[in-house]
N, C-alpha and C. Protein backbone atom coordinates (compact mmCIF):
# COMPACT_ATOMS: atom_id res chain seq x y z
N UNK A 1 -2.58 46.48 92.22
CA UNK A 1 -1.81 45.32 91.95
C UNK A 1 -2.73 44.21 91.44
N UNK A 2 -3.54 44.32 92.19
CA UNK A 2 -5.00 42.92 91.60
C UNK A 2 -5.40 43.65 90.42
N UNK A 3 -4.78 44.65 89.44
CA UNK A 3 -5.22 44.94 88.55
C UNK A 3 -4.00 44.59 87.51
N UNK A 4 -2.90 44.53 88.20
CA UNK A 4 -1.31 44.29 86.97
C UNK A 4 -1.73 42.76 87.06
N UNK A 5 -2.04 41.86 87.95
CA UNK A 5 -2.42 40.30 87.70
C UNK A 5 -3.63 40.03 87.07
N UNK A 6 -4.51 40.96 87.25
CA UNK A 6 -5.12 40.49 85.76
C UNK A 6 -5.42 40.59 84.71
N UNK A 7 -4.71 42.03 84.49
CA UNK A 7 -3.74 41.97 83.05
C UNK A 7 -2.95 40.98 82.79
N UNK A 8 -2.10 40.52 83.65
CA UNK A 8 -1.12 39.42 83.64
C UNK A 8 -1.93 38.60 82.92
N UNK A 9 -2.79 38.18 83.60
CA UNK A 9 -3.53 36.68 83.29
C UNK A 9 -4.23 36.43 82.00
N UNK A 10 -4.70 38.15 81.59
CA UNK A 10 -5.15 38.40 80.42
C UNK A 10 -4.14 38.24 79.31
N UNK A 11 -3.33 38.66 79.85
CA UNK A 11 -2.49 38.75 78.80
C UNK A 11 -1.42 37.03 78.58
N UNK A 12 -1.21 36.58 79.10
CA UNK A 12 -1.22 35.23 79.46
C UNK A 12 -2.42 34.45 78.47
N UNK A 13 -3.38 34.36 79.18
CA UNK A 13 -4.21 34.01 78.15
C UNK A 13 -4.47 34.19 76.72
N UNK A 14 -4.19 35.45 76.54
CA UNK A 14 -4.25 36.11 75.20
C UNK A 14 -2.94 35.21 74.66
N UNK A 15 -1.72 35.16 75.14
CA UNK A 15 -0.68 34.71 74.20
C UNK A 15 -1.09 33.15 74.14
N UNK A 16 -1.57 32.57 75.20
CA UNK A 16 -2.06 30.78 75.26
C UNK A 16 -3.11 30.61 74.13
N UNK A 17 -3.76 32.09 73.95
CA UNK A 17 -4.59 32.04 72.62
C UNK A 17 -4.26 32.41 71.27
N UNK A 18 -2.93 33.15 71.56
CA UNK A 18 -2.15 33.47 70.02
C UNK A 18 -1.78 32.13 69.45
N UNK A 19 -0.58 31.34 70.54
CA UNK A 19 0.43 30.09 70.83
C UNK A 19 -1.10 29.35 70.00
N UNK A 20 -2.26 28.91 70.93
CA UNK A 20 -3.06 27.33 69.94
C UNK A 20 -3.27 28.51 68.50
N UNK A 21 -3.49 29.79 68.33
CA UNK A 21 -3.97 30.08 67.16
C UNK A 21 -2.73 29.61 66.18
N UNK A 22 -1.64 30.22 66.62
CA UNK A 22 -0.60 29.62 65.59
C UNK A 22 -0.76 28.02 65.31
N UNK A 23 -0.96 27.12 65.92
CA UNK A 23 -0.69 25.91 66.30
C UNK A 23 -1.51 25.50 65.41
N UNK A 24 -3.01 25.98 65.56
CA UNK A 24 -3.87 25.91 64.10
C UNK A 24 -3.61 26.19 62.82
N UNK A 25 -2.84 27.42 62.85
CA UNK A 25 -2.15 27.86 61.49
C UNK A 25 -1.43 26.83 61.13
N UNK A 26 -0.15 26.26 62.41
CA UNK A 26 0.69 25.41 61.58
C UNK A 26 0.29 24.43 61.04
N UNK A 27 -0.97 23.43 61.54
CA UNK A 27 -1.88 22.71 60.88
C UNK A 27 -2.31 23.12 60.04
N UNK A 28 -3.09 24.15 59.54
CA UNK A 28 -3.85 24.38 58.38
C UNK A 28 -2.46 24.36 57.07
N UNK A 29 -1.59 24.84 57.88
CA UNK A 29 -0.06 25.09 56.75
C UNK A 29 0.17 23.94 56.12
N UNK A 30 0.40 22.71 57.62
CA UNK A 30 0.93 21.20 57.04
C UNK A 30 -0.15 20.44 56.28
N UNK A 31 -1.66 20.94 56.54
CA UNK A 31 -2.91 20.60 55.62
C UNK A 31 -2.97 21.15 54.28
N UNK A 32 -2.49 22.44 54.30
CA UNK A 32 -2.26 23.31 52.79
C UNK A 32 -1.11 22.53 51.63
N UNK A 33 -0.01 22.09 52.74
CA UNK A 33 1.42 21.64 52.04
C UNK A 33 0.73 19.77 51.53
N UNK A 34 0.34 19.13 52.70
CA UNK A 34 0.01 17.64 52.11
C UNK A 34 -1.22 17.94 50.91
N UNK A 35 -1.83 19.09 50.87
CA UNK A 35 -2.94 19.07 49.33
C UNK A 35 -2.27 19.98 48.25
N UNK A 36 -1.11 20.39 48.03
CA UNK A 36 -0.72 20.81 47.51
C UNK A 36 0.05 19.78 46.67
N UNK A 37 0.92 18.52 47.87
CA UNK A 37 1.84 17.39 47.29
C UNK A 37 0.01 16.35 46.42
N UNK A 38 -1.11 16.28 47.03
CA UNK A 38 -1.72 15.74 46.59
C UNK A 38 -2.54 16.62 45.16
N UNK A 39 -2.20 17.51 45.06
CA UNK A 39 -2.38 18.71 44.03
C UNK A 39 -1.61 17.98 42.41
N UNK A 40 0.11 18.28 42.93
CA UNK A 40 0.91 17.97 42.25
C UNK A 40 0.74 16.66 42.00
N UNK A 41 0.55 15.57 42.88
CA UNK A 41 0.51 14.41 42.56
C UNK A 41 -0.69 13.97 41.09
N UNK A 42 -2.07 14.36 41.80
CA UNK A 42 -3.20 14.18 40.48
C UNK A 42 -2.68 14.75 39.05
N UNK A 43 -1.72 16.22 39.14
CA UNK A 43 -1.72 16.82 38.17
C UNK A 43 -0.13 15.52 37.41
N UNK A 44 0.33 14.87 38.21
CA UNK A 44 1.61 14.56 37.11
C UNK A 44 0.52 13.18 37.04
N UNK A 45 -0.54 12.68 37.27
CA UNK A 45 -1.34 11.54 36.74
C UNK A 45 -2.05 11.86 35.64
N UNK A 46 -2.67 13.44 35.71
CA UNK A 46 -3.08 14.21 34.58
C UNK A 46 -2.74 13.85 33.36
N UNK A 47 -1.25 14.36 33.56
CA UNK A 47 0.04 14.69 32.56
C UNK A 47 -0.02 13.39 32.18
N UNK A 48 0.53 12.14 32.87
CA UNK A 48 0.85 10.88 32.15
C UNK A 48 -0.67 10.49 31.13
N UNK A 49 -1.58 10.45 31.95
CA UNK A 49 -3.62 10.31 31.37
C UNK A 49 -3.20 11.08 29.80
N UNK A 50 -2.97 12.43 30.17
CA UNK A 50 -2.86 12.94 28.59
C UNK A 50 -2.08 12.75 27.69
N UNK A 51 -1.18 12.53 28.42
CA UNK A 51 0.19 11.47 27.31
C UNK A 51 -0.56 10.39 26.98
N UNK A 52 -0.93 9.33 27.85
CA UNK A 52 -2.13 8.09 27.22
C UNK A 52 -2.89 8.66 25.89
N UNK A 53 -4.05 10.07 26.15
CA UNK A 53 -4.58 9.99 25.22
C UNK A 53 -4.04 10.67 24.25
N UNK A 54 -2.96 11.38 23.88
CA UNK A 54 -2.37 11.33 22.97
C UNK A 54 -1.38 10.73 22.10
N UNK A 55 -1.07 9.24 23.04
CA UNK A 55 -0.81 8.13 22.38
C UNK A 55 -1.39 7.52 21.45
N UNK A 56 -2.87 7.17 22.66
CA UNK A 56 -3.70 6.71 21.79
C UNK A 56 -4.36 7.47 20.49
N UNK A 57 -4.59 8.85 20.66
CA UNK A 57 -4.95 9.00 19.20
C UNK A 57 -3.91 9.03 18.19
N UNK A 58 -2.59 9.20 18.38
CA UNK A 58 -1.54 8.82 17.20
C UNK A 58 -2.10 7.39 16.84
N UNK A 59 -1.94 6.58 17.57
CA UNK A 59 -2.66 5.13 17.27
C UNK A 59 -3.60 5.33 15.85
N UNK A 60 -4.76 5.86 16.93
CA UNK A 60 -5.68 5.91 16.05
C UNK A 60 -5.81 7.00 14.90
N UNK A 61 -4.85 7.55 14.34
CA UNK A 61 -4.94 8.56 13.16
C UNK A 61 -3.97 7.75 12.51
N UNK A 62 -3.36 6.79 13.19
CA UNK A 62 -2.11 5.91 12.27
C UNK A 62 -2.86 5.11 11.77
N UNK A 63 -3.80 4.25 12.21
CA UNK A 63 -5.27 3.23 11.94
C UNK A 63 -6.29 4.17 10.97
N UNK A 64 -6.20 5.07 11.17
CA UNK A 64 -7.24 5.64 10.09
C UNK A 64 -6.23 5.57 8.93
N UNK A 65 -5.49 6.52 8.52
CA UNK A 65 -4.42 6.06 7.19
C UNK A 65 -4.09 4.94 7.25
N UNK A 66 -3.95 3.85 7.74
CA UNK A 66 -4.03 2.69 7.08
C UNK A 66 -5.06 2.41 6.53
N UNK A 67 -6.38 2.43 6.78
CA UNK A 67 -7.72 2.61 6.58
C UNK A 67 -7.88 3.06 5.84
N UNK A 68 -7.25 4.38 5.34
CA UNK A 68 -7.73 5.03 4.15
C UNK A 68 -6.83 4.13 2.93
N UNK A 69 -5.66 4.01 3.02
CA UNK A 69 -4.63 3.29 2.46
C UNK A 69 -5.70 2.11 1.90
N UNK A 70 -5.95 1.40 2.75
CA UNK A 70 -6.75 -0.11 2.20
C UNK A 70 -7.66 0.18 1.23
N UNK A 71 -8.45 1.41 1.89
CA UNK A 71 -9.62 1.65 0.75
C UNK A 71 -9.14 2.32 -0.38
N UNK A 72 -7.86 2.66 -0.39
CA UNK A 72 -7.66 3.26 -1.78
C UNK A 72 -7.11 2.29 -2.41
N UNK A 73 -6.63 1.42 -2.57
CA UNK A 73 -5.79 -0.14 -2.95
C UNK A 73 -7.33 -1.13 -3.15
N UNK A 74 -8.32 -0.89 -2.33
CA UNK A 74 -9.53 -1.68 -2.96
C UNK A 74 -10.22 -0.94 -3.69
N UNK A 75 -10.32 0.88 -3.72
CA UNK A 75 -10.95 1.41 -5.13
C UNK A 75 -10.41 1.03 -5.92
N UNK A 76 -8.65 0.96 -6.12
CA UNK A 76 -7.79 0.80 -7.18
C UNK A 76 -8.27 -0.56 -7.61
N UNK A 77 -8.46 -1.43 -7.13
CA UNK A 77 -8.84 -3.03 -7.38
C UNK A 77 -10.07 -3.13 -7.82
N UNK A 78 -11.41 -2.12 -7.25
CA UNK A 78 -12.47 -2.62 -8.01
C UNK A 78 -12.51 -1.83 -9.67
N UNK A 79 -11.69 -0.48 -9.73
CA UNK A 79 -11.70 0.16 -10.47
C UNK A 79 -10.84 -0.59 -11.60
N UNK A 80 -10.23 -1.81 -11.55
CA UNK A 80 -9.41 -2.69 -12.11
C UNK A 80 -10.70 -3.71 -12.82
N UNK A 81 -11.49 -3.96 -11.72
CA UNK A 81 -12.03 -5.31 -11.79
C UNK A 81 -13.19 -4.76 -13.17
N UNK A 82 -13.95 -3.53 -12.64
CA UNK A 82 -15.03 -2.72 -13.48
C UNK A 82 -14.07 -2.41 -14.87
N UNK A 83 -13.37 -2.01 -15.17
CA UNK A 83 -12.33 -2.07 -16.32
C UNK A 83 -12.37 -3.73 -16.98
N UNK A 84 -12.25 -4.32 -16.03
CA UNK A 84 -12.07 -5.88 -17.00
C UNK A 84 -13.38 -6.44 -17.39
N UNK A 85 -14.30 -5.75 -16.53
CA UNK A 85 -15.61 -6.32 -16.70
C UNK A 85 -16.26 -5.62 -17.98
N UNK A 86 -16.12 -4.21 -17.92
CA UNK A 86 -16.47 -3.31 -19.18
C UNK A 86 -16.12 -3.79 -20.29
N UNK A 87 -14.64 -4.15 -20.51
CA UNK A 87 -13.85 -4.35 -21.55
C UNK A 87 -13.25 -5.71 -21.32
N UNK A 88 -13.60 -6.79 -21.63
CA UNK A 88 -12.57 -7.71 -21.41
C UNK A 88 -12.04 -8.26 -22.61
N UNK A 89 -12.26 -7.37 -23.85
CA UNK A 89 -11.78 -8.26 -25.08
C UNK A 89 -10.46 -7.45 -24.62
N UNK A 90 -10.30 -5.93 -24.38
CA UNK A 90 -9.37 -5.47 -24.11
C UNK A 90 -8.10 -6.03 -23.11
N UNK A 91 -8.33 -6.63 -22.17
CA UNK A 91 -7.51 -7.13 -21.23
C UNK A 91 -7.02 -8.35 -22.22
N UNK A 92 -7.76 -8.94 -22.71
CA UNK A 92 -7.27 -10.16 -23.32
C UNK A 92 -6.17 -9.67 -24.28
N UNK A 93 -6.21 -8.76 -25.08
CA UNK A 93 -5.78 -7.99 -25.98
C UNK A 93 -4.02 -7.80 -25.51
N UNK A 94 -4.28 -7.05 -24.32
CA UNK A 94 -3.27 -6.81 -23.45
C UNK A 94 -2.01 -8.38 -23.10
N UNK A 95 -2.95 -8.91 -22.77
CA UNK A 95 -2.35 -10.16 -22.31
C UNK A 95 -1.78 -11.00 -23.54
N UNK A 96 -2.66 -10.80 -24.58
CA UNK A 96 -1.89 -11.45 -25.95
C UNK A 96 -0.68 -10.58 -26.45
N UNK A 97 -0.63 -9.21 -25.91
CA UNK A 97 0.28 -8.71 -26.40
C UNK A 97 1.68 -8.94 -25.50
N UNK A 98 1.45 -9.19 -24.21
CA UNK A 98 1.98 -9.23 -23.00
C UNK A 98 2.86 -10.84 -23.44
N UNK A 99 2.29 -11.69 -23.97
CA UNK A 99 2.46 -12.84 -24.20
C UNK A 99 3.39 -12.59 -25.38
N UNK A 100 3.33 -11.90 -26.68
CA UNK A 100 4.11 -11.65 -27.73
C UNK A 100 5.49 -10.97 -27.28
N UNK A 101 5.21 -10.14 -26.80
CA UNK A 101 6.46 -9.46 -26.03
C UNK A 101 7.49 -10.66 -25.68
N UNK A 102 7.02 -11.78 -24.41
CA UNK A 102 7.54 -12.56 -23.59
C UNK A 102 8.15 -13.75 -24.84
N UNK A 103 7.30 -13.77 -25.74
CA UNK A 103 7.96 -14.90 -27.04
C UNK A 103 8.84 -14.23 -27.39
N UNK A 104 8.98 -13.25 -28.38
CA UNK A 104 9.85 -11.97 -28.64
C UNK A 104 10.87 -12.43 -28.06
N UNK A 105 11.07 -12.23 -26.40
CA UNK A 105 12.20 -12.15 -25.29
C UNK A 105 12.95 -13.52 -25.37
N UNK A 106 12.30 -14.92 -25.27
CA UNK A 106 12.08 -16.08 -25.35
C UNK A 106 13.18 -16.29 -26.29
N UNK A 107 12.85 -15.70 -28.22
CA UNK A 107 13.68 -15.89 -29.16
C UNK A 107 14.89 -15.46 -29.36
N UNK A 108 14.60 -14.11 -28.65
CA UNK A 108 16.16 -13.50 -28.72
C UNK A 108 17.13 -14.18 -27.45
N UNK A 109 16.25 -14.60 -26.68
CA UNK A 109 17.36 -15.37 -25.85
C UNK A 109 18.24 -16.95 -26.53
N UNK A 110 16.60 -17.38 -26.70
CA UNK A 110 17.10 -18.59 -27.84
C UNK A 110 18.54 -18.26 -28.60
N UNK A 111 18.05 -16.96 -29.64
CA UNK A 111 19.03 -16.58 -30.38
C UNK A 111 20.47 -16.21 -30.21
N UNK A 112 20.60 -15.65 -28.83
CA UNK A 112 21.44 -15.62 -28.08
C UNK A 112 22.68 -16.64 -27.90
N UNK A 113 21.27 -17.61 -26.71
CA UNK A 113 22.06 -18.68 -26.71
C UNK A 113 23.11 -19.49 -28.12
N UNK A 114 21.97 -20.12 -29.29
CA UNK A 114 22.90 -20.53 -30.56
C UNK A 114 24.08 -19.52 -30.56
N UNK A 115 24.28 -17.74 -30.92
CA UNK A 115 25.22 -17.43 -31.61
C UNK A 115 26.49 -17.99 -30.32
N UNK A 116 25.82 -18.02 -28.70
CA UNK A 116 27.11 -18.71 -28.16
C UNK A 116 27.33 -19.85 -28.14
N UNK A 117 26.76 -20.71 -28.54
CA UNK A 117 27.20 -21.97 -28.61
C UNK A 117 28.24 -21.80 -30.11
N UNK A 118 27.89 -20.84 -31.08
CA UNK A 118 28.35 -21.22 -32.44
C UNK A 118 30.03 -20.97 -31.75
N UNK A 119 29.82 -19.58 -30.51
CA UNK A 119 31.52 -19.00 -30.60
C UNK A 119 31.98 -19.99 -29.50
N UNK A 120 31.34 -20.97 -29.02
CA UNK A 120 31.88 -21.86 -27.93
C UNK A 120 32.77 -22.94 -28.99
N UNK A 121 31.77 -23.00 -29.83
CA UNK A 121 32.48 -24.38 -31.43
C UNK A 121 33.96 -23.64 -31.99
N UNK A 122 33.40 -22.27 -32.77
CA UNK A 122 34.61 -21.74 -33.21
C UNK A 122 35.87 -21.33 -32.11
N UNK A 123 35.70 -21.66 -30.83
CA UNK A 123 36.77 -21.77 -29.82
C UNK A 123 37.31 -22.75 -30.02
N UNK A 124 36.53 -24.10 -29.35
CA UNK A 124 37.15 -25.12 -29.59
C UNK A 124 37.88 -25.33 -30.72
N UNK A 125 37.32 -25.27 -32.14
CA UNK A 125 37.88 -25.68 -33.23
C UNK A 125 39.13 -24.95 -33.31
N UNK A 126 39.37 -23.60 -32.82
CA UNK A 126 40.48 -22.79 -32.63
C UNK A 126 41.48 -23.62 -31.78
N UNK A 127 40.83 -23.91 -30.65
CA UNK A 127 42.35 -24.44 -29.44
C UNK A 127 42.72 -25.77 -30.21
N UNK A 128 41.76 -26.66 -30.99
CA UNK A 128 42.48 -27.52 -31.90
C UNK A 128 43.05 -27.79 -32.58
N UNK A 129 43.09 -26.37 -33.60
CA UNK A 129 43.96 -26.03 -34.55
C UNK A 129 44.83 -25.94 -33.89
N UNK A 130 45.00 -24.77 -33.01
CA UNK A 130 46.35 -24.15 -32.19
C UNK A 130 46.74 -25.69 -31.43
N UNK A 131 46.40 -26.73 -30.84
CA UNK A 131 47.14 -27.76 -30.54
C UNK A 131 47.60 -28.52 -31.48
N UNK A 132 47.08 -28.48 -32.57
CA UNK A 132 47.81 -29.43 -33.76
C UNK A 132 48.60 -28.66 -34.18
N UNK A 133 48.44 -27.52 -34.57
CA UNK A 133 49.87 -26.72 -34.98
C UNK A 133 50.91 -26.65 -33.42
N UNK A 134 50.64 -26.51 -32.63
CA UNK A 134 52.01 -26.88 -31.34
C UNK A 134 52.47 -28.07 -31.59
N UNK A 135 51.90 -29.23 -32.04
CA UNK A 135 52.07 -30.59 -31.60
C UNK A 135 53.21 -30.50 -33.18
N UNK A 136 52.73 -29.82 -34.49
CA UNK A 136 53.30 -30.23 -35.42
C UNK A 136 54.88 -29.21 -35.59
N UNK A 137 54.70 -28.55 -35.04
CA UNK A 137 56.07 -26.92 -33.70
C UNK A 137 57.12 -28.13 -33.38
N UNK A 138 56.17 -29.12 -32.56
CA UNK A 138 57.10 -29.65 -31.79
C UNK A 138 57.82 -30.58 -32.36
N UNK A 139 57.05 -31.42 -33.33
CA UNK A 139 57.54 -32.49 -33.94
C UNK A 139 58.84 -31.90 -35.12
N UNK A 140 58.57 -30.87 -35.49
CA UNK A 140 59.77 -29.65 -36.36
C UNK A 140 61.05 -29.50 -35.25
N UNK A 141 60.76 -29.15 -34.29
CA UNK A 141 61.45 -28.88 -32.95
C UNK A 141 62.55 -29.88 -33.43
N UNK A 142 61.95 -31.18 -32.82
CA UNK A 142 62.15 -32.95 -32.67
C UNK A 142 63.08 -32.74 -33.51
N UNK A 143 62.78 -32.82 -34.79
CA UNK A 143 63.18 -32.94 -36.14
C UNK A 143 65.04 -32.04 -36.19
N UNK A 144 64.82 -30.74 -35.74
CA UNK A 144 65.60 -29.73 -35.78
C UNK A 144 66.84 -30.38 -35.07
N UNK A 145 66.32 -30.79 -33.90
CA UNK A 145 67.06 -30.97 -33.05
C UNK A 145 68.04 -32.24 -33.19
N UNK A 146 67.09 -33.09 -33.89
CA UNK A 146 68.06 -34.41 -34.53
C UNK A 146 69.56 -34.06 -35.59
N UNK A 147 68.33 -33.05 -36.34
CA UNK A 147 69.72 -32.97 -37.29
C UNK A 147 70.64 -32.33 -36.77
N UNK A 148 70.11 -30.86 -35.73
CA UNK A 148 71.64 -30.58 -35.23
C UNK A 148 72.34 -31.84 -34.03
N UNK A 149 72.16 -32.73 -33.90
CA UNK A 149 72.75 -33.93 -33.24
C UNK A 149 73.86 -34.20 -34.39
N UNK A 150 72.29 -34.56 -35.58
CA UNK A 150 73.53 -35.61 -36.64
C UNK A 150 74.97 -34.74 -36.90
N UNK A 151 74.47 -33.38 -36.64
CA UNK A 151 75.84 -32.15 -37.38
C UNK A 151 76.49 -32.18 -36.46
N UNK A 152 75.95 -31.82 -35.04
CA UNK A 152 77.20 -32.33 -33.81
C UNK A 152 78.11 -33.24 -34.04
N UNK A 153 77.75 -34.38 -34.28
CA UNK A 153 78.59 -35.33 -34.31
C UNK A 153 79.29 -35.59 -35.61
N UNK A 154 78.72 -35.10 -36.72
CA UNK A 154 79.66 -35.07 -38.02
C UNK A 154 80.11 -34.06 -37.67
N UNK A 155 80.17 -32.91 -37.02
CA UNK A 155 81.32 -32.05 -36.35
C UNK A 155 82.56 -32.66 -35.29
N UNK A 156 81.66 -33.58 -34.71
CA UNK A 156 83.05 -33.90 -33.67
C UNK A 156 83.64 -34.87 -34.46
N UNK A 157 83.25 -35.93 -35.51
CA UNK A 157 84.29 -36.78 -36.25
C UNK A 157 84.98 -35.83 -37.42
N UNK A 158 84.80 -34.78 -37.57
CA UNK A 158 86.19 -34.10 -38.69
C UNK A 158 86.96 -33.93 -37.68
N UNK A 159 88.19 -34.21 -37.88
CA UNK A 159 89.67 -33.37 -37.51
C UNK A 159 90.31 -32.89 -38.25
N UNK A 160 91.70 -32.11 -37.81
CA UNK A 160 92.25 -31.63 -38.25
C UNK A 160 92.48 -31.80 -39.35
N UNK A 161 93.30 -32.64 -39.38
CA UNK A 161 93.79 -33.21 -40.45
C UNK A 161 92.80 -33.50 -41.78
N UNK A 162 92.09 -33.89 -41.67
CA UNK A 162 90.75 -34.04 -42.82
C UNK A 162 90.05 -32.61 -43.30
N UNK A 163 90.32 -31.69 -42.38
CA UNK A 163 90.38 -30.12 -42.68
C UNK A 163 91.50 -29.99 -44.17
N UNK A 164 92.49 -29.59 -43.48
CA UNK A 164 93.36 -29.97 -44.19
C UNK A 164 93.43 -30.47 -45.33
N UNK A 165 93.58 -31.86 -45.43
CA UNK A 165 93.48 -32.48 -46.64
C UNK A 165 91.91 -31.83 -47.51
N UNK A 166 90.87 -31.79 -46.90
CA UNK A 166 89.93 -31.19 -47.84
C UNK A 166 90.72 -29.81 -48.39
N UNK A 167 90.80 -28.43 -47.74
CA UNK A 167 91.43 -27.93 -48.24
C UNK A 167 92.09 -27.73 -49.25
N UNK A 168 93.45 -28.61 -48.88
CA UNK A 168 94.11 -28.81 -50.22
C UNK A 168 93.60 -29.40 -51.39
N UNK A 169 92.93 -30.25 -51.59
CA UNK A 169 92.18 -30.79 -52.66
C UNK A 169 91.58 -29.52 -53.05
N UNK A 170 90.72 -28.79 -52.17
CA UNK A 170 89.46 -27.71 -53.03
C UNK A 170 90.93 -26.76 -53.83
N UNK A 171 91.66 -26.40 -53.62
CA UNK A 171 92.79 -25.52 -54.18
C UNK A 171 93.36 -26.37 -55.66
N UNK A 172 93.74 -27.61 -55.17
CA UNK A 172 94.33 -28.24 -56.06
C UNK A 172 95.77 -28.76 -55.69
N UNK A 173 96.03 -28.81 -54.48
CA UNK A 173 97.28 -29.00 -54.20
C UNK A 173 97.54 -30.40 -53.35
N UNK A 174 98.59 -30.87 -54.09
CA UNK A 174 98.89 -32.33 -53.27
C UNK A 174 99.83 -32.20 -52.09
N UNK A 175 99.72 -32.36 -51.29
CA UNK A 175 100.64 -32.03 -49.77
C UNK A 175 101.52 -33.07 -50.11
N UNK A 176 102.60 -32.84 -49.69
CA UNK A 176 103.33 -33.65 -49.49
C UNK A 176 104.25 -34.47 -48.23
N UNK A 177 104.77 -35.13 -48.43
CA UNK A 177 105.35 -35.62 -46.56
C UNK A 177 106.68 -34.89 -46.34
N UNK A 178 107.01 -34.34 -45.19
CA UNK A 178 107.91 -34.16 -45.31
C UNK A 178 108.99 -35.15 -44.33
């Protein structure tokens, strides 16, 4: 029996030594799980860091083509300037022609302008005619209208009777009374 108790005790012990071994495990577990969240954590700071630097070099490859841009707009400019310097009877040349052109443009506008002023005149002189001929319409009108008055009324003074008697006269016949 003093041999089943200290098995007992052994065995007792043994599980009081399984029980803290687990107990360690579950620590090392909840130590594994908080560096794992601190794992994930560095890695999504990573992630954002490399988003930074691939911000920043869009930046900076957007800054270089501008860069290149400038310097090709100042080759284009000195390659302008060395052209005027080589040749400058030529530029002048250009510019006198540049200038003939712009006279050219100048005259035909000029020219322009006169032929409308000429059709602004031959308007007017038109709506003047056309108002003196209305005005002289009307005064015919005027005119028309008088005489059919004067005929109105040498219409309403014939009567009958003066019918009549004309009549008979144009025939030849003397009426008589009865």
């Amino acid at each position: 029996m003093a041999c089943v108790v200290a098995v007992d005790a052994e065995l007792l012990a043994f599980v009081a030594l399984v029980d803290a071994l687990l107990a360690e495990v579950d620590a090392a577990l909840a130590l594994l799980a908080a560096l794992v969240a601190l794992v994930d954590a560095a890695l999504a700071e990573l992630l954002a860091f490399v988003a930074c630097v691939v911000a920043v070099d869009a930046l900076l490859l957007a800054d270089v083509a501008l860069v290149a841009a400038f310097d090709a707009e100042v080759d284009a400019l000195l390659a302008c300037v060395v052209a005027v310097d080589a040749d400058p009877d030529a530029l002048v040349a250009e510019l006198d022609a540049f200038v003939a052109e712009v006279d050219a443009l100048l005259a035909d506008v000029l020219a322009a302008l006169a032929e409308l002023a000429a059709f602004v005149a031959d308007v007017e002189a038109f709506d003047a005619e056309v108002e003196a001929a209305l005005a002289e319409l009307a005064a015919a009108l005027a005119d028309a209208a008088a005489a059919l008055a004067d005929d109105a009324a040498l219409a309403a003074s014939i009567t009958r009777s003066h019918l009549a008697e004309s009549a008979f006269e144009l025939i030849g016949v003397v009426p008589t009374e009865v």
